[in-house]
C-alpha atoms as a PDB file:
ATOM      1  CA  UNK A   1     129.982 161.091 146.050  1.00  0.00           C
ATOM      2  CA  UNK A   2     131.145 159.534 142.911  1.00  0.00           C
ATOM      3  CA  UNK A   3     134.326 158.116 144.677  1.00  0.00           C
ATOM      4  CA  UNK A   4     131.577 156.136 146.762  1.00  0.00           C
ATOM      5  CA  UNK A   5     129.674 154.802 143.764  1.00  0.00           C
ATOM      6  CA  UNK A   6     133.069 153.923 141.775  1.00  0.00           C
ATOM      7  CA  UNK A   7     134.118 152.079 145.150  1.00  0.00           C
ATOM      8  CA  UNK A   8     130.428 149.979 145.783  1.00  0.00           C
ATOM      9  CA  UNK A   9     130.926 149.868 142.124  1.00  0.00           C
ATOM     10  CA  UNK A  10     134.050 147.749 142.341  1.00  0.00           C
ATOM     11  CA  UNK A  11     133.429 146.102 145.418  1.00  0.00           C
ATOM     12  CA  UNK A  12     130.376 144.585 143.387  1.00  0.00           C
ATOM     13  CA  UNK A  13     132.296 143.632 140.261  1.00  0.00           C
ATOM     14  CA  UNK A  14     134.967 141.934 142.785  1.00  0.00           C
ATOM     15  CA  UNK A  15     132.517 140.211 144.300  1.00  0.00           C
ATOM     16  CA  UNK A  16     130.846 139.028 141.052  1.00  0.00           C
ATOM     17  CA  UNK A  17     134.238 138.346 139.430  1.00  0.00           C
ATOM     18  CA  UNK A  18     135.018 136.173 142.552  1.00  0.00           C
ATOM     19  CA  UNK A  19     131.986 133.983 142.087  1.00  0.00           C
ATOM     20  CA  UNK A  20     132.426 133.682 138.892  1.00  0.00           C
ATOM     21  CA  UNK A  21     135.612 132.402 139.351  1.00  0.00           C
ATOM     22  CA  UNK A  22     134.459 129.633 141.885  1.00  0.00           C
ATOM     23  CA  UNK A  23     131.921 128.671 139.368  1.00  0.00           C
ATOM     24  CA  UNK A  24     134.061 128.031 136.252  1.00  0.00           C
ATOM     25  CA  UNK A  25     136.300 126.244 138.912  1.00  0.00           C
ATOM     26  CA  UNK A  26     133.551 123.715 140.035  1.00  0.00           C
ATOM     27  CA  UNK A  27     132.339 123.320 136.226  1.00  0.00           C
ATOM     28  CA  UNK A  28     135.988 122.444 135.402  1.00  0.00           C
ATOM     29  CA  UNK A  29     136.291 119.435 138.287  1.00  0.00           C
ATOM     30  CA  UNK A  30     132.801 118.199 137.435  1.00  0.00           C
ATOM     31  CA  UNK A  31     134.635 117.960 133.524  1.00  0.00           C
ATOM     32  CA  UNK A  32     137.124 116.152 134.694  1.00  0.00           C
ATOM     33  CA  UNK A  33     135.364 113.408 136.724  1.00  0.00           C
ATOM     34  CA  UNK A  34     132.677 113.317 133.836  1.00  0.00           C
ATOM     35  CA  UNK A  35     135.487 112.634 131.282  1.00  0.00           C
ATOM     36  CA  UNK A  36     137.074 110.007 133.272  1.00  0.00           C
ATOM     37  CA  UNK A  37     135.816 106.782 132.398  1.00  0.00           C
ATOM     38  CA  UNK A  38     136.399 107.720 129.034  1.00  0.00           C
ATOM     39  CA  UNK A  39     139.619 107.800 129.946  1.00  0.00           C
ATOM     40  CA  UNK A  40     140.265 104.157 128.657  1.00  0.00           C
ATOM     41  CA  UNK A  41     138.243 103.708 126.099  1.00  0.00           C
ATOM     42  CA  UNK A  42     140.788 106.628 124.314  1.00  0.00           C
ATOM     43  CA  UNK A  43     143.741 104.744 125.170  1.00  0.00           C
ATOM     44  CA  UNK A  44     142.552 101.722 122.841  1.00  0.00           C
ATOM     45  CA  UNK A  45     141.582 104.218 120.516  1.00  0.00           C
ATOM     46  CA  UNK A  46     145.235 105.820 120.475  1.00  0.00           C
ATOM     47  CA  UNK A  47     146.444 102.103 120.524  1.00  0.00           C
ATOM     48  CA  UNK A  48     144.500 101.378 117.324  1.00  0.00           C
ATOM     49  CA  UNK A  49     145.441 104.842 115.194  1.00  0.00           C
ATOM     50  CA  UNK A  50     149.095 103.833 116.387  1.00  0.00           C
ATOM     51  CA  UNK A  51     148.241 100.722 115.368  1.00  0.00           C
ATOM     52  CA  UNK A  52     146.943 101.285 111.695  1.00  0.00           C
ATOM     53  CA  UNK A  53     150.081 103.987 111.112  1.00  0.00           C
ATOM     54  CA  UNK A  54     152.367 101.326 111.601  1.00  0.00           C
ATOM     55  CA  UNK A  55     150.440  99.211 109.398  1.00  0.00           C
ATOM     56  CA  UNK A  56     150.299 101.516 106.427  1.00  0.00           C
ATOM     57  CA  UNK A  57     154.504 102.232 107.043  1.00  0.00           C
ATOM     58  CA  UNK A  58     154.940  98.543 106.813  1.00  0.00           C
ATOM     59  CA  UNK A  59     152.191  96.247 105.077  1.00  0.00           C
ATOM     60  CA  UNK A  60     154.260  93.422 105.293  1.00  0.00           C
ATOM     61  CA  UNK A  61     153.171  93.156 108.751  1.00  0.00           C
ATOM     62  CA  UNK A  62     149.782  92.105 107.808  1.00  0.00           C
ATOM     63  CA  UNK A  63     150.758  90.486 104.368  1.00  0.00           C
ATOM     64  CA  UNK A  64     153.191  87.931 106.104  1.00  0.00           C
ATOM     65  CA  UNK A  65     151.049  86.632 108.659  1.00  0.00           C
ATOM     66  CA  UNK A  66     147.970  86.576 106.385  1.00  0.00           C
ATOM     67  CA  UNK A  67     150.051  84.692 103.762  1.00  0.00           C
ATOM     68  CA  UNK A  68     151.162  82.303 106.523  1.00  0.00           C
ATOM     69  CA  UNK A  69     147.641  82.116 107.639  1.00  0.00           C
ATOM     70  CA  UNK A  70     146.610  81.387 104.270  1.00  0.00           C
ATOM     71  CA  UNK A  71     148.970  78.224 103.800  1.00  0.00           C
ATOM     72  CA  UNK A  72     147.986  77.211 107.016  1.00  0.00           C
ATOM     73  CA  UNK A  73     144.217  77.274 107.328  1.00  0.00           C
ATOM     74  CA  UNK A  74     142.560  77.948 103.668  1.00  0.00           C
ATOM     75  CA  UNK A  75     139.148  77.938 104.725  1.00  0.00           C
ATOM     76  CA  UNK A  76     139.667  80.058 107.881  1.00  0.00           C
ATOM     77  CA  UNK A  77     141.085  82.481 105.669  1.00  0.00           C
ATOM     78  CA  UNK A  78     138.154  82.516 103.333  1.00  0.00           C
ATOM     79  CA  UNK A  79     135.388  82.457 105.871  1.00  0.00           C
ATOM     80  CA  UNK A  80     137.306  85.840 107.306  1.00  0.00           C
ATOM     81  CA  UNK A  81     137.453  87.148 103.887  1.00  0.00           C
ATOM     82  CA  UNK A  82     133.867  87.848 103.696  1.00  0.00           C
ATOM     83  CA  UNK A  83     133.858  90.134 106.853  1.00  0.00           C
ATOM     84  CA  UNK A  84     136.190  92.384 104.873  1.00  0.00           C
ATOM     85  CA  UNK A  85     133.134  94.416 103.478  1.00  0.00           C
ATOM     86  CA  UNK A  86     132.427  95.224 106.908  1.00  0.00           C
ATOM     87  CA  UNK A  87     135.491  95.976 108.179  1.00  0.00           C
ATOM     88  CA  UNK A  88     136.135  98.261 105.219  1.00  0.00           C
ATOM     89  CA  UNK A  89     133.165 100.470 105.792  1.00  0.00           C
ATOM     90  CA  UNK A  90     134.516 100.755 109.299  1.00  0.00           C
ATOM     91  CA  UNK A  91     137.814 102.145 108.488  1.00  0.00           C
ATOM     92  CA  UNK A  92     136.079 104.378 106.296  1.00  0.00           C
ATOM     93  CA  UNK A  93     133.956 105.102 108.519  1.00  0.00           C
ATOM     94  CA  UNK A  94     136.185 106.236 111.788  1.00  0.00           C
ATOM     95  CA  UNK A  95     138.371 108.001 109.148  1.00  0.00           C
ATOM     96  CA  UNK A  96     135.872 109.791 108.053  1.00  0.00           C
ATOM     97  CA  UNK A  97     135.074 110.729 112.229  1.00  0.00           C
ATOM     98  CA  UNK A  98     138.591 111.291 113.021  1.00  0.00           C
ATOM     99  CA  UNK A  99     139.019 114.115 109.972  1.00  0.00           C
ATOM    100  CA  UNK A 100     135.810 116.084 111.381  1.00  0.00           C
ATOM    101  CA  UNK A 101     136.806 115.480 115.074  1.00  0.00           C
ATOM    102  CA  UNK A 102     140.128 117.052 113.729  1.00  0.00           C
ATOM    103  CA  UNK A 103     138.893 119.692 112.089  1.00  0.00           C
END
């Protein structure tokens, strides 16, 4: 009699295991279509990390043009100056995101 219980037993488990299996397999495509429109909006953010390591190999990429900018168009320059607050706080900022998302 115990061969008949060990048998149900695993016919059971089996049977379980298979629907489990079918489940994690549905979660996993409704994953994938949820993370799809994010899709782009992480290729601009790769874009802009690529972006800002280049930047930090070779400041002169942003000094020259700024310096040319600032021969060129003073008061552009100076009106764009006082955004730099801002847009310091936002590098800070994502840095500070992209070291916990890392971690």
């Amino acid at each position: 009699m115990g061969g008949l219980i060990d048998s149900e037993h695993r016919a059971l488990l089996a049977s379980r295991r298979a629907r489990l299996v079918q489940h994690a397999a549905a979660q996993r495509r409704q994953l994938a279509q949820a993370v799809v429109p994010l899709a782009q909006s992480w290729r601009w953010v790769e874009r802009g990390w690529l972006l800002w390591r280049e930047v930090q190999r070779r400041p002169w990429l942003v000094a020259l043009p700024a310096g040319l900018l600032l021969w060129w168009r003073p008061h552009a320059v100076l009106r764009a100056a006082a955004a730099l607050p801002l847009w310091w706080r936002l590098g800070q900022t994502a840095l500070r995101v992209r070291r916990q998302w890392r971690h």
